[in-house]
Protein backbone atom coordinates (compact mmCIF):
# COMPACT_ATOMS: atom_id res chain seq x y z
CA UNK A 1 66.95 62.87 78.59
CA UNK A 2 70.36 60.85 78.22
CA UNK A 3 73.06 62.89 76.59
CA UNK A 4 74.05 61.75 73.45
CA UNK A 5 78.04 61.71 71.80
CA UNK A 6 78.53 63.48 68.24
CA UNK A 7 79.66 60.60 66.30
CA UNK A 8 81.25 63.62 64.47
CA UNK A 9 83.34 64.24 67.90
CA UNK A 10 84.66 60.94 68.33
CA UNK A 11 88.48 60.71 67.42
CA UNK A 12 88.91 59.28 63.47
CA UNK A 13 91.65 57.44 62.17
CA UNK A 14 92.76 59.55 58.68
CA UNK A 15 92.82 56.32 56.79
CA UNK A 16 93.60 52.81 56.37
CA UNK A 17 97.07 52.89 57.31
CA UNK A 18 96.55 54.83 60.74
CA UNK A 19 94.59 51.99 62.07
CA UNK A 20 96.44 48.98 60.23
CA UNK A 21 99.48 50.62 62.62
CA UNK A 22 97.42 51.39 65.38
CA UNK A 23 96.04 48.08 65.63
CA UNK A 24 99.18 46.07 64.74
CA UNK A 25 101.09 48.41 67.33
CA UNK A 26 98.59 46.71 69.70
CA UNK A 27 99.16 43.45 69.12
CA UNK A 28 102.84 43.68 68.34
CA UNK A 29 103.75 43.68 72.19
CA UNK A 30 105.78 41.69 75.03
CA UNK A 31 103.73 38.66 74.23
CA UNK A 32 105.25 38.40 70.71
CA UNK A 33 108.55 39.50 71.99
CA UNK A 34 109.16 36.34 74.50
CA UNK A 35 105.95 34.28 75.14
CA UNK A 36 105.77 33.45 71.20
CA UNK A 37 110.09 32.15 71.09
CA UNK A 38 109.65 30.64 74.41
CA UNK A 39 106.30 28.70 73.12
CA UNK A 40 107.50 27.70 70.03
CA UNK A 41 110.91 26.15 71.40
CA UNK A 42 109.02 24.13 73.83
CA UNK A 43 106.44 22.71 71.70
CA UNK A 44 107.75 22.11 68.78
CA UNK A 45 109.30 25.05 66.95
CA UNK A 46 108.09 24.49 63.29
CA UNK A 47 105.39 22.70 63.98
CA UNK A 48 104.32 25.03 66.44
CA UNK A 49 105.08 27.70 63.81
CA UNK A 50 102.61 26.10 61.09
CA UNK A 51 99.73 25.53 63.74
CA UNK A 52 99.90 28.77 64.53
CA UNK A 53 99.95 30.59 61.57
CA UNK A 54 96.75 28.30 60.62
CA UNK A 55 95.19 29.55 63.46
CA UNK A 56 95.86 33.62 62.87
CA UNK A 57 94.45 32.96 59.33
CA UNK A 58 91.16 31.13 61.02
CA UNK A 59 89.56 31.42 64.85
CA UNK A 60 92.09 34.79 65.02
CA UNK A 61 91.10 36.35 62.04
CA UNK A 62 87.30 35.99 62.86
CA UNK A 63 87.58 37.49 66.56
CA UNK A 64 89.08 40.58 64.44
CA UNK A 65 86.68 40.89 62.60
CA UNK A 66 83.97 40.46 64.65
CA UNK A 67 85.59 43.33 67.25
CA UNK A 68 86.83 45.30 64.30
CA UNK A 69 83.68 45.20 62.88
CA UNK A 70 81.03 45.76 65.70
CA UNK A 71 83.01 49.06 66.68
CA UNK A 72 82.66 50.33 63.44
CA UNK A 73 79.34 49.84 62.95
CA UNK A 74 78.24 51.02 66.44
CA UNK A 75 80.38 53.66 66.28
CA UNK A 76 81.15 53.05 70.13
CA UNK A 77 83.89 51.29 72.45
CA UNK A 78 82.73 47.79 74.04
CA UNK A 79 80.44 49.43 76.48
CA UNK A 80 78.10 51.56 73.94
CA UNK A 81 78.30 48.83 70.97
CA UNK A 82 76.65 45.97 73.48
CA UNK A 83 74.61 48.86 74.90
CA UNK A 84 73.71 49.74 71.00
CA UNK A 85 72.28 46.22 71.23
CA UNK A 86 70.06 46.09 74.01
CA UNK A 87 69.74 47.14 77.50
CA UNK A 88 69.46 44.18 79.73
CA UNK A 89 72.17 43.18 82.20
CA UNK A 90 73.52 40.45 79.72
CA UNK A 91 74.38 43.33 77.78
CA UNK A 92 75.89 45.68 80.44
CA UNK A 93 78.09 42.59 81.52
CA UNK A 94 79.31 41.92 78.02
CA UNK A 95 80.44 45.34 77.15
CA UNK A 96 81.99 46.56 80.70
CA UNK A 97 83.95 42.97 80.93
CA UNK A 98 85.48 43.97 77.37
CA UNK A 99 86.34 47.72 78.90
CA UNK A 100 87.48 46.73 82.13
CA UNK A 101 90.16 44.59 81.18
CA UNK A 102 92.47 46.71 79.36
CA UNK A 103 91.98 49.33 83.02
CA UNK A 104 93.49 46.67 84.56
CA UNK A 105 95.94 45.58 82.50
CA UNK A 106 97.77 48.37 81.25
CA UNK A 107 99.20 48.92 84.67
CA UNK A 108 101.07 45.83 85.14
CA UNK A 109 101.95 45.97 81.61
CA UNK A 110 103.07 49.35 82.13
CA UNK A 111 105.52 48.06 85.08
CA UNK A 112 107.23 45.36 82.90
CA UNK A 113 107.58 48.32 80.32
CA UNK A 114 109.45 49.39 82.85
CA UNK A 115 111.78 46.70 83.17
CA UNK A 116 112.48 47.11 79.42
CA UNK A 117 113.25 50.73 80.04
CA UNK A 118 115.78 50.15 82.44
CA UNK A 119 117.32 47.70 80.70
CA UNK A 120 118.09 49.50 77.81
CA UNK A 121 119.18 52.47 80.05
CA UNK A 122 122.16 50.33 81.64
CA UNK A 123 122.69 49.00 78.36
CA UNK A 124 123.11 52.96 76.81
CA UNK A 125 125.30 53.23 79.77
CA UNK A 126 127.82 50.06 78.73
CA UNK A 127 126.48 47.70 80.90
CA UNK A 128 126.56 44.50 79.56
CA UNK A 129 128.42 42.08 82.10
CA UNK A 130 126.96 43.36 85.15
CA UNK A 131 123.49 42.35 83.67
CA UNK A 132 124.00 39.22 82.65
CA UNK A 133 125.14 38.37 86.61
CA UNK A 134 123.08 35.64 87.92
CA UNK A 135 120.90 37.81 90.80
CA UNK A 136 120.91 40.91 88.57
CA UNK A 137 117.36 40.33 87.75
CA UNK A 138 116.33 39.80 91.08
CA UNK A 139 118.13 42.68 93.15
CA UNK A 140 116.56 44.76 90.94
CA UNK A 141 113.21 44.06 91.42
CA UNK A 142 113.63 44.47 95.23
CA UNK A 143 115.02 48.19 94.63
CA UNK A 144 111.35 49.64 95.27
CA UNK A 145 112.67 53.22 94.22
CA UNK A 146 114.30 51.89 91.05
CA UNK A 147 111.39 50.00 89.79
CA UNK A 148 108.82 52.20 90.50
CA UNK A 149 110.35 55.57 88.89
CA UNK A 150 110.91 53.66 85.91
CA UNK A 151 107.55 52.81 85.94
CA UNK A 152 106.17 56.11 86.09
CA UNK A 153 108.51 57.26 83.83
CA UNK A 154 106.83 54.65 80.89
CA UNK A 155 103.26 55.48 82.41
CA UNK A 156 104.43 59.06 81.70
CA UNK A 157 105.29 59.04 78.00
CA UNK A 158 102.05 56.31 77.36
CA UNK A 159 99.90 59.17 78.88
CA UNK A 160 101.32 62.14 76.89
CA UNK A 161 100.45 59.77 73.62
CA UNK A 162 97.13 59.07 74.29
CA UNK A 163 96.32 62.87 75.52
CA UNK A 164 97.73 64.17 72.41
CA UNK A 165 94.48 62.57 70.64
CA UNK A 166 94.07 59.77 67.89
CA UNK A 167 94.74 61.74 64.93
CA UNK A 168 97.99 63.51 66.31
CA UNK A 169 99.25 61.03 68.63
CA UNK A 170 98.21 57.52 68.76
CA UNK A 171 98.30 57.34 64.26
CA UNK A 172 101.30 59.57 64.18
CA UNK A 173 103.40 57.61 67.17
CA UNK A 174 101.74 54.45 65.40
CA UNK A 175 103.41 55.81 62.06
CA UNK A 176 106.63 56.52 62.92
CA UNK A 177 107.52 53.59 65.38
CA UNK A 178 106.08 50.31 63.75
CA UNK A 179 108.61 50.59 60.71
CA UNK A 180 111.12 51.61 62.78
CA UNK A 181 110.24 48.11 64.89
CA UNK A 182 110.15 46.41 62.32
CA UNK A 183 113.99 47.37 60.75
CA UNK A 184 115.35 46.93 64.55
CA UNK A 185 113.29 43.62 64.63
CA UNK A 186 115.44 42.54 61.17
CA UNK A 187 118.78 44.04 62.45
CA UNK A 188 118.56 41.57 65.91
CA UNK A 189 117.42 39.11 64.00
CA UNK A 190 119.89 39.45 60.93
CA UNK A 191 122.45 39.70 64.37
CA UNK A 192 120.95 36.73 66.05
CA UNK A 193 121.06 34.10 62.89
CA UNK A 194 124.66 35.27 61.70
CA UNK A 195 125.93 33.75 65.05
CA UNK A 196 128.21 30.48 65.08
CA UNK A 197 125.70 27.83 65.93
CA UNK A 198 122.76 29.58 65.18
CA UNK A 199 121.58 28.19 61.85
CA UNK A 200 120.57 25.15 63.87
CA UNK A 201 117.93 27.21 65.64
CA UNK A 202 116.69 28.90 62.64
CA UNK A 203 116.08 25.15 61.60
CA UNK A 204 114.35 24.02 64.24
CA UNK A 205 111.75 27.34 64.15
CA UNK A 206 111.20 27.22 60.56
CA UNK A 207 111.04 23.50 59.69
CA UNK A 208 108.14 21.74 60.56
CA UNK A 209 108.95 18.04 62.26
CA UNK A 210 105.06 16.35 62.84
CA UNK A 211 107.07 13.89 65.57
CA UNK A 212 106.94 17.20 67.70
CA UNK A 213 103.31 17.50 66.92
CA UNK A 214 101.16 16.96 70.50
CA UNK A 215 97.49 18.05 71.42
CA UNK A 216 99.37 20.74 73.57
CA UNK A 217 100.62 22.40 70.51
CA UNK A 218 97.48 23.22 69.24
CA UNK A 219 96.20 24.52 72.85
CA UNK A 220 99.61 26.15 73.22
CA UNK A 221 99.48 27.95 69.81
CA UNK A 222 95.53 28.68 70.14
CA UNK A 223 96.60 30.49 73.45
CA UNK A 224 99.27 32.93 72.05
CA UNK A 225 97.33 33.66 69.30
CA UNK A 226 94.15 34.65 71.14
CA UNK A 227 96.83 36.83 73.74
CA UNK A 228 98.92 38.09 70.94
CA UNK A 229 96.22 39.84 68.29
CA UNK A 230 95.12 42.34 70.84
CA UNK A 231 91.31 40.64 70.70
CA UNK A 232 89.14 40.69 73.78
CA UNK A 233 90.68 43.92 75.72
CA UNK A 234 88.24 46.20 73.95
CA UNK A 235 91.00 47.44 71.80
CA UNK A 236 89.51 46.54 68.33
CA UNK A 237 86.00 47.52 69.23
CA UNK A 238 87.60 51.02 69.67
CA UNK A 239 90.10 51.32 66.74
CA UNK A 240 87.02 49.90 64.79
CA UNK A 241 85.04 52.80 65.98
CA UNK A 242 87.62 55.81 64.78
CA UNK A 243 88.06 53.56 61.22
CA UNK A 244 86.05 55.49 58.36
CA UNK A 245 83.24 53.66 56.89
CA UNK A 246 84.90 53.19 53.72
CA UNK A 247 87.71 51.16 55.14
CA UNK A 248 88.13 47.97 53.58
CA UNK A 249 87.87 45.91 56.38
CA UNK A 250 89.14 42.41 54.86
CA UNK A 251 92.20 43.93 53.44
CA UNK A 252 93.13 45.75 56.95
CA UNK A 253 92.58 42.72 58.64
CA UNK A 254 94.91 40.59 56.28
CA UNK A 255 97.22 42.94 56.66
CA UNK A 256 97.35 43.26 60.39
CA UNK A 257 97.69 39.65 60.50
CA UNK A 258 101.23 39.60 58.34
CA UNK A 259 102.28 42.19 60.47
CA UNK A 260 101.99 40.58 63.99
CA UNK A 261 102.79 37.32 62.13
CA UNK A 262 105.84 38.66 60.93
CA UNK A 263 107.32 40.01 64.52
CA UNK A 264 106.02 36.50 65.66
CA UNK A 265 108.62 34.98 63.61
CA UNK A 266 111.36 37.37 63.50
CA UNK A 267 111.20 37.32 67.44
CA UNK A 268 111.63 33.93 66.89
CA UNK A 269 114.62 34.72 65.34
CA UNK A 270 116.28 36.68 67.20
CA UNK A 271 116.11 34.33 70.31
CA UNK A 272 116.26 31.11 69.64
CA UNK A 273 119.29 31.00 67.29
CA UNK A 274 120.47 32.98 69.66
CA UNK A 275 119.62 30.72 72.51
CA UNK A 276 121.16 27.71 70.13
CA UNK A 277 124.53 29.74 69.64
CA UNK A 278 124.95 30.42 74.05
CA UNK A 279 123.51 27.07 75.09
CA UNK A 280 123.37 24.28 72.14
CA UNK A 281 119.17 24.83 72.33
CA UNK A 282 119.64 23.65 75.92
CA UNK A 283 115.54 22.75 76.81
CA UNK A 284 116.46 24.74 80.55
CA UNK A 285 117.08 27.82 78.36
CA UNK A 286 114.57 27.75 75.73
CA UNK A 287 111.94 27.05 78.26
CA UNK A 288 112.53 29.69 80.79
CA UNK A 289 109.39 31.56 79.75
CA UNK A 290 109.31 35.17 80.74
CA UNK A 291 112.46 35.35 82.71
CA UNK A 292 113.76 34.22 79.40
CA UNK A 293 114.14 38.42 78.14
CA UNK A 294 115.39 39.55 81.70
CA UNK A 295 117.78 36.86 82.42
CA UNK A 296 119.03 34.60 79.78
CA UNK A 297 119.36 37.05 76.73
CA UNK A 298 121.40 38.90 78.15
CA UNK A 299 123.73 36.44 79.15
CA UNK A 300 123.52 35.60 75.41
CA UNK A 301 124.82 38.96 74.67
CA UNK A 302 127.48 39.05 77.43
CA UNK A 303 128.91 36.15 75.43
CA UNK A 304 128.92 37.50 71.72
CA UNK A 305 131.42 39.37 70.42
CA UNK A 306 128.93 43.18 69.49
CA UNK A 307 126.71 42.35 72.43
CA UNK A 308 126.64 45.31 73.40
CA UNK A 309 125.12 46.26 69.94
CA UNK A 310 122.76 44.03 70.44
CA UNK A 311 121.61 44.49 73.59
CA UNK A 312 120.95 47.88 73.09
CA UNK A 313 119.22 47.05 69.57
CA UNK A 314 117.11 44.14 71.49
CA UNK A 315 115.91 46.62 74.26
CA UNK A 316 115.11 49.57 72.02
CA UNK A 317 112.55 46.88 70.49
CA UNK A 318 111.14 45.70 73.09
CA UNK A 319 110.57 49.29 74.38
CA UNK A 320 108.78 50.10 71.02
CA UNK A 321 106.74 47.11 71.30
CA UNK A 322 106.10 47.50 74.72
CA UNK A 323 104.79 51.72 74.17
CA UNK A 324 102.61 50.86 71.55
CA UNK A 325 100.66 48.13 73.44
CA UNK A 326 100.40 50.23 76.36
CA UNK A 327 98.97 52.97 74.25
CA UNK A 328 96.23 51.17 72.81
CA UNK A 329 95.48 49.88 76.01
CA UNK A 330 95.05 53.25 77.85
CA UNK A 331 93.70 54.60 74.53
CA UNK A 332 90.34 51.79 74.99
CA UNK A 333 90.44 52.91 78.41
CA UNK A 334 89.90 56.39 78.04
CA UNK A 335 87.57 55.68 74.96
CA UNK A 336 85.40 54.12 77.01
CA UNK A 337 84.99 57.04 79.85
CA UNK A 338 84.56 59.26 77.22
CA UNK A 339 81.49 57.48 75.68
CA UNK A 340 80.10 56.25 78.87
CA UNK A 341 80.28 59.84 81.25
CA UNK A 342 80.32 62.08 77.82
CA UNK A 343 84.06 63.40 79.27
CA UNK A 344 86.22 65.63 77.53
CA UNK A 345 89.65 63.65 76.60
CA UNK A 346 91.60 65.34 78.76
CA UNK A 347 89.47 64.35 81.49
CA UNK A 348 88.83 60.76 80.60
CA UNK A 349 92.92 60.77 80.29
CA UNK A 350 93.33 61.79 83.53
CA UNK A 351 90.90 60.06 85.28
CA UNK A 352 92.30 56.51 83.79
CA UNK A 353 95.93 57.79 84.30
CA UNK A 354 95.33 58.01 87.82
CA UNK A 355 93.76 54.62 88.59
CA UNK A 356 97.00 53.47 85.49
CA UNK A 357 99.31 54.69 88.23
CA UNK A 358 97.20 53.72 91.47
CA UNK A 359 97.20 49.68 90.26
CA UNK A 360 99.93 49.87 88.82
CA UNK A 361 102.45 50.86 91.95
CA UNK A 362 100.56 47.71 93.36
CA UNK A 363 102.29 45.63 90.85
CA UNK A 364 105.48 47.26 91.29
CA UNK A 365 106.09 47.33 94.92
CA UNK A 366 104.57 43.91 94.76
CA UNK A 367 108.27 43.07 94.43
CA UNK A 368 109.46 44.76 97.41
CA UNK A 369 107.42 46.75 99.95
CA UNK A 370 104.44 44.37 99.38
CA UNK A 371 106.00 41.61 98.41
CA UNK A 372 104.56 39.93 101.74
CA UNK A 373 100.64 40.22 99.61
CA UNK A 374 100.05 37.25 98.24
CA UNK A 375 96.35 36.72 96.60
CA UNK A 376 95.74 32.82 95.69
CA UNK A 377 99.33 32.13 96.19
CA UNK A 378 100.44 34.77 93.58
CA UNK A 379 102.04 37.85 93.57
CA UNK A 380 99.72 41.21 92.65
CA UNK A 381 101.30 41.35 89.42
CA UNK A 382 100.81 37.54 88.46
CA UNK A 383 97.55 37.89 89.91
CA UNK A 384 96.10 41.25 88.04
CA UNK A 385 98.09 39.08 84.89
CA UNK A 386 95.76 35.96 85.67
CA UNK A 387 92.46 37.46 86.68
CA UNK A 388 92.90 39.54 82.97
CA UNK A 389 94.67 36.99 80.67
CA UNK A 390 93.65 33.69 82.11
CA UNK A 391 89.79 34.50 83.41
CA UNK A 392 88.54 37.70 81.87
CA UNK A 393 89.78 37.78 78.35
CA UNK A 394 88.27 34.73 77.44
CA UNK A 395 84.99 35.08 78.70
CA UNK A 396 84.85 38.66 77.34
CA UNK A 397 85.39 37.08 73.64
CA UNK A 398 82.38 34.33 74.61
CA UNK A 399 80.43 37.21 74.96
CA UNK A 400 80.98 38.94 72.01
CA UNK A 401 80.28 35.43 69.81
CA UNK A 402 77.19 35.29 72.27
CA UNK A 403 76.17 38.76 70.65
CA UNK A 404 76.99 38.27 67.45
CA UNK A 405 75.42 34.08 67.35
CA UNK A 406 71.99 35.62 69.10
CA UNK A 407 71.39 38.89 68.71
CA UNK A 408 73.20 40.90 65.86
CA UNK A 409 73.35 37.79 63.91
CA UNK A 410 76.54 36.85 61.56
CA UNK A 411 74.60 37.92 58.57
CA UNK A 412 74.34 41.47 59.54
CA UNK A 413 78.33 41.33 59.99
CA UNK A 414 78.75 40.28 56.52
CA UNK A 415 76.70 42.80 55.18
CA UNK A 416 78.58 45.61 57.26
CA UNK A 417 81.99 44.10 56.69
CA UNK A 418 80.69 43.98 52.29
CA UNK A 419 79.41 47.34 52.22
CA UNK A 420 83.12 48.79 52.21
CA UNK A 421 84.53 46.06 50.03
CA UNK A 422 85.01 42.29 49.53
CA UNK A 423 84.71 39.64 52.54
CA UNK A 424 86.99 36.60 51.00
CA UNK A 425 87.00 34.60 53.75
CA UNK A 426 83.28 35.07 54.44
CA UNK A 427 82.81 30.97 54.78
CA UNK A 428 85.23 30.60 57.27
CA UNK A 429 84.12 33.66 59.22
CA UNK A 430 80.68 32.00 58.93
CA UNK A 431 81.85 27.99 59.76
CA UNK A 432 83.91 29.55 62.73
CA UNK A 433 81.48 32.08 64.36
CA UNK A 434 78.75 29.67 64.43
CA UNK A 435 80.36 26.24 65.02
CA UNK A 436 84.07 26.68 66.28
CA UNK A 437 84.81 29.92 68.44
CA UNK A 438 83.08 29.11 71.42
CA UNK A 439 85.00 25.87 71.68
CA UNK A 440 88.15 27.38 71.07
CA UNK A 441 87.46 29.85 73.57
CA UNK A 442 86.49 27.35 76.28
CA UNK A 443 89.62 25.67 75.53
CA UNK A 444 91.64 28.51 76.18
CA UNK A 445 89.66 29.41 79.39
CA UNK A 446 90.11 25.83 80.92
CA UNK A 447 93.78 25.09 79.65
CA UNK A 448 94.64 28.56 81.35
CA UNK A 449 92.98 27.32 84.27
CA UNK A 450 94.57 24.09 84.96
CA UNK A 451 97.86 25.67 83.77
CA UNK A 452 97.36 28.17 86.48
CA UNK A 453 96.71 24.84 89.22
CA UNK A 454 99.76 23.03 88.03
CA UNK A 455 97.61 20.00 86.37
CA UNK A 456 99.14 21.11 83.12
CA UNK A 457 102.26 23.45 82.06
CA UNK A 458 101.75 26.04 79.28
């Protein structure tokens, strides 16, 4: 006979708050940091701004709660709450697509949290010029010992989180960074906007101008919001399952949807102004997409009077926001083992640390030792970024409207999501889960796709 889990074993969130921080430590990662400023400058700033924030509050807001919501009731990460559903291959594809992807993530993620660490190391240590020299970037990432102990050392302190439990380390790390995020976040950002030229920026962000309005907005902003709310790497389904039955799950929702709008915007702030003040809002600069942290901010702050104040500010953020992704990652990793081979934690920990650390020196030597690998023309860290981001994710939130549309039905949703308090935007949950998401999703899945071929340029 099949072993069954305690339910009563499972890791629990103490209350609302522990997940609303859990979860919005998820989302609040690199991808808000410099995917959403770079985005927003190139398509539109405002406008790009109001589209997406429409967007959170709609097709975002339903995958949250349809994640959110099936791991609570289940009880389960992705694997067990398909599983809970039926048995059939359909099933077993659904749920293991969902828990693979953060496995295979986190380690690449975990390298570029690497990056941020040293960064903010030579910034502690007064740094400022030498980084903002035009190859610093790049003779960095061919120091193979350099990049990969500070690698290990932010695989390191992402492991000692998650093995500490959910209770006692991923709520009470969850608890103490996110406000202090959030005050550095308003500090660079207060920084950022105070600068001569900056206001000008702050402008073109805020205010809405519909002649910068293009079908590529929409598909632009659809994409970052899908990336940026943590949906479709199995997170949710598992910070779902640890939320007590009694949480209100409208009001957490809501709530975890100002928070990652909020960084959204004051990331925002804190580049492009700043970008306006260095270069005028030169498009070259704006649009420089992820080199955009690594290479032209700090060139911003080698040219401000303080920069080394904010430099060190900037990095300390991003490391915060960097940790708490990677946690909830590794944490839906290890939930999963746990469920699936009834491990202890310590064992599911280090079991997924090892393959964390396996894939993830892939990634980093990719830039050196390996940098001769190429897989479809990319680099093993663009690829594993691809393969997740532009492939799997998508098709791993198709299946969970799939499960939802034919087999758990949207009405049994409501009823779960009502039985712990009021579901206000229950007709647009409905109108969206039934007519809109899969669209949206395909969009995302073949815009992704051509981006990746060159047709089009996200």
């Amino acid at each position: 006979m099949e072993k069954k889990v305690d339910t009563q074993e499972r890791g629990r969130f103490s209350g609302k708050i522990g997940f609303v921080l859990a979860a919005a430590g998820s989302a609040v990662g690199l991808g808000n940091i410099w995917r959403f400023p770079y985005l927003a400058a190139k398509y539109g700033g405002g406008m790009f701004l109001l589209v997406y924030i429409l967007l959170v509050l709609t097709f975002g807001y339903v995958m949250i709660m349809s994640e959110t919501t099936l791991g609570r009731m289940t009880r389960k990460s992705p694997v067990g709450a398909f599983a809970h559903f039926g048995k059939g291959l359909r099933y077993r594809f659904g749920g293991w697509i969902n828990a693979i992807i953060p496995v295979l993530i986190v380690p690449y993620y975990s390298v570029i949290g690497g990056w941020v660490l040293k960064y903010l190391v030579e910034y502690l240590r007064g740094n400022v010029q030498p980084l903002a020299g035009s190859h610093y970037f790049e003779g960095f990432l061919t120091n193979g010992i350099q990049v990969e102990g500070f690698f290990i050392i932010f695989s390191l302190m992402t492991i000692f989180i998650v093995l500490a439990g959910v209770k006692n380390g991923i709520e009470k790390v969850s608890t103490i960074m996110m406000p202090i995020l959030v005050a550095l976040a308003v500090i660079v950002a207060i920084y950022s906007i105070t600068r001569p030229g900056a206001m000008e920026g702050v402008k073109y962000l805020l205010v809405p101008n519909f002649k910068h309005f293009s079908i590529m907005t929409v598909v632009a902003a659809m994409g970052q919001m899908f990336y940026s709310l943590s949906v479709a790497m199995g997170i949710l389904y598992t910070f779902g399952s640890y939320a007590k039955k009694n949480m209100d799950l409208e009001t957490s929702t809501t709530q975890l949807e100002i928070f990652d709008t909020a960084i959204a915007i004051l990331a925002g702030l804190m580049i492009i102004p700043a970008v306006f003040a260095f270069s005028g809002g030169s498009a070259a600069d704006l649009g420089k997409g992820p080199s955009l942290m690594f290479i032209t901010i700090p060139k911003v702050f080698a040219s401000m009077d303080f920069g080394l104040f904010g430099g060190i500010m900037f990095f300390a953020l991003v490391l915060l926001a960097a940790l708490t992704s990677s946690i909830s990652l590794l944490e839906s990793a290890v939930s999963t083992f746990e469920d699936e081979f009834h491990w202890n934690r310590k064992n599911a920990t280090i079991f997924t640390s090892i393959l964390m650390l396996l894939l993830g020196t892939l990634s980093s030597l990719g830039f050196n030792y390996l940098s001769f690998v190429s897989i479809l023309g990319m680099g093993i860290l663009d690829f594993f970024d691809f393969i997740t981001n532009s492939v799997m994710m998508p098709i791993a939130a198709i299946t969970t409207v799939l499960l939802i549309l034919f087999k758990v039905k949207p009405e049994t949703i409501v009823k779960e999501v009502e039985s712990s308090g009021q579901f206000k935007r229950k007709k647009i949950y409905l109108f969206f889960i039934k007519y809109v998401a899969i669209l949206f999703l395909l969009i995302i899945l073949v815009s992704s796709l051509l981006d990746i071929m060159g047709i089009i340029k996200l």
